[in-house]
Protein backbone atom coordinates (compact mmCIF):
# COMPACT_ATOMS: atom_id res chain seq x y z
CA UNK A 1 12.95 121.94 69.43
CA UNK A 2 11.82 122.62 73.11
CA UNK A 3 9.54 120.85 75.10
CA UNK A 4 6.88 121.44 77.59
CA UNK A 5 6.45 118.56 79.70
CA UNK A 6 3.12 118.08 81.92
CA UNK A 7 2.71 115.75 84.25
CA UNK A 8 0.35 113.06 82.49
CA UNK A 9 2.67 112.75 79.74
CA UNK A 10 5.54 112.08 82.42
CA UNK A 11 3.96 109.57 83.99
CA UNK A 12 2.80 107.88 81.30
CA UNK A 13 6.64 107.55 80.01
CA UNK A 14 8.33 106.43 83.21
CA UNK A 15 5.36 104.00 84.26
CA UNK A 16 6.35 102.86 80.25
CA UNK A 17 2.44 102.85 79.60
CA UNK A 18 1.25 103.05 75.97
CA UNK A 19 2.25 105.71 75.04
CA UNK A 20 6.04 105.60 76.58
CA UNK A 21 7.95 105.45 72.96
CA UNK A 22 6.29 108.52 71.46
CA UNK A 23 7.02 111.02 74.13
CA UNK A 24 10.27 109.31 74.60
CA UNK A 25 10.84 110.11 70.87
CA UNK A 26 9.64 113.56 71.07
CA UNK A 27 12.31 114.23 74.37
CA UNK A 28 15.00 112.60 72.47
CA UNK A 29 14.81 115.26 69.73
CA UNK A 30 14.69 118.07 71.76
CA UNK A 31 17.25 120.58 72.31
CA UNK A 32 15.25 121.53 75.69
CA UNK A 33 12.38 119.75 78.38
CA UNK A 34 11.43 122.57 80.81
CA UNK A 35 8.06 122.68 82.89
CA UNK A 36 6.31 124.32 85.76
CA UNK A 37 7.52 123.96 88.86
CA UNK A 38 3.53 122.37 89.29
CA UNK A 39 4.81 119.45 87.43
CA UNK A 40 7.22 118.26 90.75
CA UNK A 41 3.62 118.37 92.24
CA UNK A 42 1.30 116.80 89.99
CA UNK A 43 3.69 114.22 89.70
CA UNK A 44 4.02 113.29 93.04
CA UNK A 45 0.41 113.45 93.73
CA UNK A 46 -0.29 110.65 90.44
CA UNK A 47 2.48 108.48 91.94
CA UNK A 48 0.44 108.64 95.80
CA UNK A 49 -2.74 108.00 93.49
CA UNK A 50 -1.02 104.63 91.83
CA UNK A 51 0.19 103.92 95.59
CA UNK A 52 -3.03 103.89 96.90
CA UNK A 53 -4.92 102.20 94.02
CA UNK A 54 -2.32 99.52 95.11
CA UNK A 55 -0.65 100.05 91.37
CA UNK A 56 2.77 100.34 92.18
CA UNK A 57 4.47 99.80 95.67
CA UNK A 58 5.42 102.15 98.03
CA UNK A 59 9.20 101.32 97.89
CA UNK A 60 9.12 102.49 93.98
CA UNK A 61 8.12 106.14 94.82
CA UNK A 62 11.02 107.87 95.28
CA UNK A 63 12.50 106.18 92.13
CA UNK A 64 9.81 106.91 90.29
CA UNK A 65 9.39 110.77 91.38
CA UNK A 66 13.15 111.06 91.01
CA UNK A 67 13.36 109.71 87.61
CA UNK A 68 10.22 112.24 86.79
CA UNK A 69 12.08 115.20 87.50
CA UNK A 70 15.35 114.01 85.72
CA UNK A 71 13.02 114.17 82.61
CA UNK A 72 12.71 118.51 82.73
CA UNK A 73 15.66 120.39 82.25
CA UNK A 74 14.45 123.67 83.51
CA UNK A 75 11.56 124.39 86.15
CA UNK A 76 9.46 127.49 85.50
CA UNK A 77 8.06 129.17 88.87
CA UNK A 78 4.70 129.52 88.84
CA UNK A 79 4.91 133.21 89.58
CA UNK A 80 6.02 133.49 86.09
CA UNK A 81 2.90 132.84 84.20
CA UNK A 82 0.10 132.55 87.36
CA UNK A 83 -1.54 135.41 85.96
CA UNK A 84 -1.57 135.52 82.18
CA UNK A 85 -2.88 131.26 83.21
CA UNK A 86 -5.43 132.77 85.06
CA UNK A 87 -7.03 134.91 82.27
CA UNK A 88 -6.36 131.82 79.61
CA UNK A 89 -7.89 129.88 81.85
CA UNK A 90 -11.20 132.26 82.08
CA UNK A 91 -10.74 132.85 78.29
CA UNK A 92 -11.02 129.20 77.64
CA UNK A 93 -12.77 127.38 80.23
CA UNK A 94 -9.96 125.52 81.30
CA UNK A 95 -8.23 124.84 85.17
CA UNK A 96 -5.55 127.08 85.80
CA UNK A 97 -3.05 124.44 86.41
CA UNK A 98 -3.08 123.10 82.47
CA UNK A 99 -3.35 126.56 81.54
CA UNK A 100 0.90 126.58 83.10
CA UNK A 101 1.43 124.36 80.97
CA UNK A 102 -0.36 126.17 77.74
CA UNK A 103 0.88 129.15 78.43
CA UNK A 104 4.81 127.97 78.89
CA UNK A 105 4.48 126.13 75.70
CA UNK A 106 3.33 129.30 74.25
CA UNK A 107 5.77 131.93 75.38
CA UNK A 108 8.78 129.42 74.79
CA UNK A 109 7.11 128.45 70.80
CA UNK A 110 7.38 125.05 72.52
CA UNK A 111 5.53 121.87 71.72
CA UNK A 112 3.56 120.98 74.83
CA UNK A 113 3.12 116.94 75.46
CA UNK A 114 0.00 115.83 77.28
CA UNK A 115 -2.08 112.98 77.75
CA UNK A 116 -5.26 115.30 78.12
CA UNK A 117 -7.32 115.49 75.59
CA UNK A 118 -9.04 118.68 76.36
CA UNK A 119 -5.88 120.43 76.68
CA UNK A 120 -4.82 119.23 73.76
CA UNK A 121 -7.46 119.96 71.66
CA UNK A 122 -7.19 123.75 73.50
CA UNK A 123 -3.57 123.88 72.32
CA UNK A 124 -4.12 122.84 68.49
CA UNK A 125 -6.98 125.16 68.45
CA UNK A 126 -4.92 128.35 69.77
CA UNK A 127 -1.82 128.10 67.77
CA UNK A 128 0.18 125.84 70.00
CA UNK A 129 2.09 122.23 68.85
CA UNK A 130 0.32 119.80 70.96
CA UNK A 131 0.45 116.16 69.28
CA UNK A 132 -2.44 113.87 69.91
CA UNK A 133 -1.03 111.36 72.40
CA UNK A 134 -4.00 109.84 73.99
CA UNK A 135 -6.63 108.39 71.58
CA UNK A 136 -8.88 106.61 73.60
């Protein structure tokens, strides 16, 4: 099985939040993790976030960032799939930077992991595997 990997979900495993064991089960039975390059991004941008909220220290970034992009395999440039995102993300009311993500998953027959509900609910509802991760 291949994965999509967004940055929520990432986080949310390496920070070992709720959530950490069931996307650490899904990458475990993989075959393939690839994302957007965006992801190397996003990710670094949560971690300043958590940094600044005073939620994790500032000597834990690199670690943290490092051990995020261990996590993906391949990175996917955002040339790639910029424009067929763009029109998804007209089509369906959604930011262009989840719509990477949505449309990866979907060219690749991947399952896409995400803490976002919206997206998720976006995926399930257009043909793509996108387990229900955050409940609350």
């Amino acid at each position: 099985m291949t994965v999509v990997l967004d940055a929520s979900a990432a986080i949310e495993l390496i920070r070992k939040a709720e959530k950490a064991e069931l996307i650490e089960a899904y990458l475990l039975h993989s075959n393939l993790i690839v994302s957007s390059e965006l992801y190397k991004a996003e990710c670094a941008n949560a971690l300043w976030k958590m940094a600044k909220a005073g939620m994790i220290k500032h000597g834990e970034l690199s670690t943290l960032l490092e051990q995020c992009h261990k996590l993906v395999y391949s990175f996917i440039n955002i040339g790639d799939n910029s424009t067929e995102s763009l029109f998804e993300a007209i089509r369906l009311g959604h930011p262009v930077s989840d719509m990477l993500y949505f449309t990866l998953a979907r060219r690749t027959g991947a399952i896409l992991l995400t803490m976002d509900q919206r997206l998720t609910k976006i995926c399930n509802e257009n043909g793509i595997d996108c387990p229900l991760l955050n409940t609350i």
